[in-house]
Protein backbone atom coordinates (compact mmCIF):
# COMPACT_ATOMS: atom_id res chain seq x y z
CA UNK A 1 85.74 121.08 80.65
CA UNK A 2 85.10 124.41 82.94
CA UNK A 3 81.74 125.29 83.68
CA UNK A 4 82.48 128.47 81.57
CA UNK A 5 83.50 126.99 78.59
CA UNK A 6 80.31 124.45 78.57
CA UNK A 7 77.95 127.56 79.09
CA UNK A 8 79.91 129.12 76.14
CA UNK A 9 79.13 126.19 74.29
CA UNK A 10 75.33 125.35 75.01
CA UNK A 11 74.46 129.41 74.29
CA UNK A 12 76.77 128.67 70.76
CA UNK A 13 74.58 125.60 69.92
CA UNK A 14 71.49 127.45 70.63
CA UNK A 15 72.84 130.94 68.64
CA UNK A 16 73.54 128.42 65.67
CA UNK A 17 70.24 126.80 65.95
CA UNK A 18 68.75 129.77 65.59
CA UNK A 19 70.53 130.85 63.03
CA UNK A 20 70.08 127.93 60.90
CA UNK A 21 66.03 128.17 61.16
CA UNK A 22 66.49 131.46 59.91
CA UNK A 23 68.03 130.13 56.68
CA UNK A 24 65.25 127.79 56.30
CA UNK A 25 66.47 124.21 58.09
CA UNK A 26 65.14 122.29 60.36
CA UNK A 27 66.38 121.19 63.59
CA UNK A 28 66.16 117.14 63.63
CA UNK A 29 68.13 116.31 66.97
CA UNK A 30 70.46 118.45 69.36
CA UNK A 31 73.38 116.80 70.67
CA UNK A 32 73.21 113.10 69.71
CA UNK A 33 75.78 110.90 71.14
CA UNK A 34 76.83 107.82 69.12
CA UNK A 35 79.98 105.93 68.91
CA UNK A 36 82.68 107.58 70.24
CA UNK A 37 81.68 111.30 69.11
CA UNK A 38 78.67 113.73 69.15
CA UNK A 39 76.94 116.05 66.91
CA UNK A 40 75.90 119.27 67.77
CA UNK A 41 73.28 119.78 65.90
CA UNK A 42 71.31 117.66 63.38
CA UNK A 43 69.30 119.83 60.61
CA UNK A 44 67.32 119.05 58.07
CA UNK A 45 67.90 121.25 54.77
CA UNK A 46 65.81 120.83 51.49
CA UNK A 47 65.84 116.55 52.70
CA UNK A 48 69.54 116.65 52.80
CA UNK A 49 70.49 116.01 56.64
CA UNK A 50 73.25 117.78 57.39
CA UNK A 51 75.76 117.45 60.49
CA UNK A 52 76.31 120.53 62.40
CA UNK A 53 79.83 120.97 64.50
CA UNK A 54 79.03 124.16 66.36
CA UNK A 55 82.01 125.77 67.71
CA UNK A 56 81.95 128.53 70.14
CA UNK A 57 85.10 131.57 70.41
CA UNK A 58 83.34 134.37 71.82
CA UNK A 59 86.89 135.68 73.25
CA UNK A 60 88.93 133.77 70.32
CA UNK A 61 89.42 135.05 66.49
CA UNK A 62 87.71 134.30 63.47
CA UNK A 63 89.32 130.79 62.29
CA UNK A 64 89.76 128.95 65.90
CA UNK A 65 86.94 127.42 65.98
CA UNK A 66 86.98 125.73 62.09
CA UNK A 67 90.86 124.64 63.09
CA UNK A 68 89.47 122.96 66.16
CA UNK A 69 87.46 120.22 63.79
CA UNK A 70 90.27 118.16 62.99
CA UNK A 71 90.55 114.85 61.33
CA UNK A 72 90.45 112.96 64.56
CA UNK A 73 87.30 115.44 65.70
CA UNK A 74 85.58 115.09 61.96
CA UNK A 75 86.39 111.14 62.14
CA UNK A 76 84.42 111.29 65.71
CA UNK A 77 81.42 113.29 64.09
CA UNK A 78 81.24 110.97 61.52
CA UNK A 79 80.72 107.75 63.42
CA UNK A 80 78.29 109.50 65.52
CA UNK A 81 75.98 110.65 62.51
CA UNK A 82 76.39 107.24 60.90
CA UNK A 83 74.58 105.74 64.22
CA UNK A 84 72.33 108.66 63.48
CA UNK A 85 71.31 107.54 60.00
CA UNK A 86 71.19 103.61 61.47
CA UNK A 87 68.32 105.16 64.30
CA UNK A 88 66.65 106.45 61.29
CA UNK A 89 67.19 104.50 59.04
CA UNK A 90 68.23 107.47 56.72
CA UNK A 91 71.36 105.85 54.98
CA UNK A 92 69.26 106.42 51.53
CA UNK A 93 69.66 110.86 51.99
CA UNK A 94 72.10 112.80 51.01
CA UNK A 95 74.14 114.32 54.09
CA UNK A 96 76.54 116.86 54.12
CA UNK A 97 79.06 118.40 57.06
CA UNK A 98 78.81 121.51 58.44
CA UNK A 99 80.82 123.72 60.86
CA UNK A 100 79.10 127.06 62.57
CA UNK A 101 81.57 129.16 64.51
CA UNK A 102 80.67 131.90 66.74
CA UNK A 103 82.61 134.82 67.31
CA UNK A 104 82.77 137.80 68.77
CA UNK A 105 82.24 139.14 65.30
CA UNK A 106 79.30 137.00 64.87
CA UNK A 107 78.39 133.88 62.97
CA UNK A 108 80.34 132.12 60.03
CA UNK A 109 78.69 129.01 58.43
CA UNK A 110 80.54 127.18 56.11
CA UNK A 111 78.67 124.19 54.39
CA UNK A 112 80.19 121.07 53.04
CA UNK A 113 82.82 121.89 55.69
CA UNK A 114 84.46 118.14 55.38
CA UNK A 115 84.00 115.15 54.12
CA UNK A 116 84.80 112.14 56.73
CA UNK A 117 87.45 110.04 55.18
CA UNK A 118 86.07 106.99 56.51
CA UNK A 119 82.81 105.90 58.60
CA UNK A 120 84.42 103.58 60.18
């Protein structure tokens, strides 16, 4: 990955953070690494966790960055928040999915974005 794009990235997680506080969640863990995938962002939202894929297209259109989480990506996400919930022992909440992108046209969050086929 170019320098570029990872600076692109880190400002989108921290523009989605942000944005996420403002509607009332509360930031748990920034990029946790488990299994063979990563999470963005891990929020907390009226005790649901919920699984943030941030995506950042600040030269792309609206709609790049949601068909950029694709099964194989969502599959990765998922293994990584299940090591999440083993940390914390947080197998008993209810979790959701959610993709942020960021655009040059601002933010879109859309919640319940997937639902991993499998954990495993």
């Amino acid at each position: 990955m170019k320098k570029e794009q990872y600076a692109d990235g880190v400002r989108g997680e921290a523009l989605a953070e942000e944005y996420l506080i403002g509607q009332g969640m509360t930031c748990l863990c920034r990029r946790f690494r488990g299994g063979d995938g990563e999470v963005d962002l891990i929020m907390e939202d009226q005790g649901t966790i919920v699984f943030v894929e941030v995506k950042a297209r600040p030269k792309g259109s609206e709609g790049e960055g949601f068909m950029a989480v694709t099964p194989a990506k969502q599959k990765r996400i998922a293994h990584a928040a299940g090591e999440y919930l083993l940390s914390v022992q947080g197998f008993q909440r209810s979790i959701r999915f959610d993709v942020v992108e960021i655009t040059r046209k601002g933010i879109n969050h859309v919640r319940n974005a997937f639902q991993p086929a499998s954990w495993l």
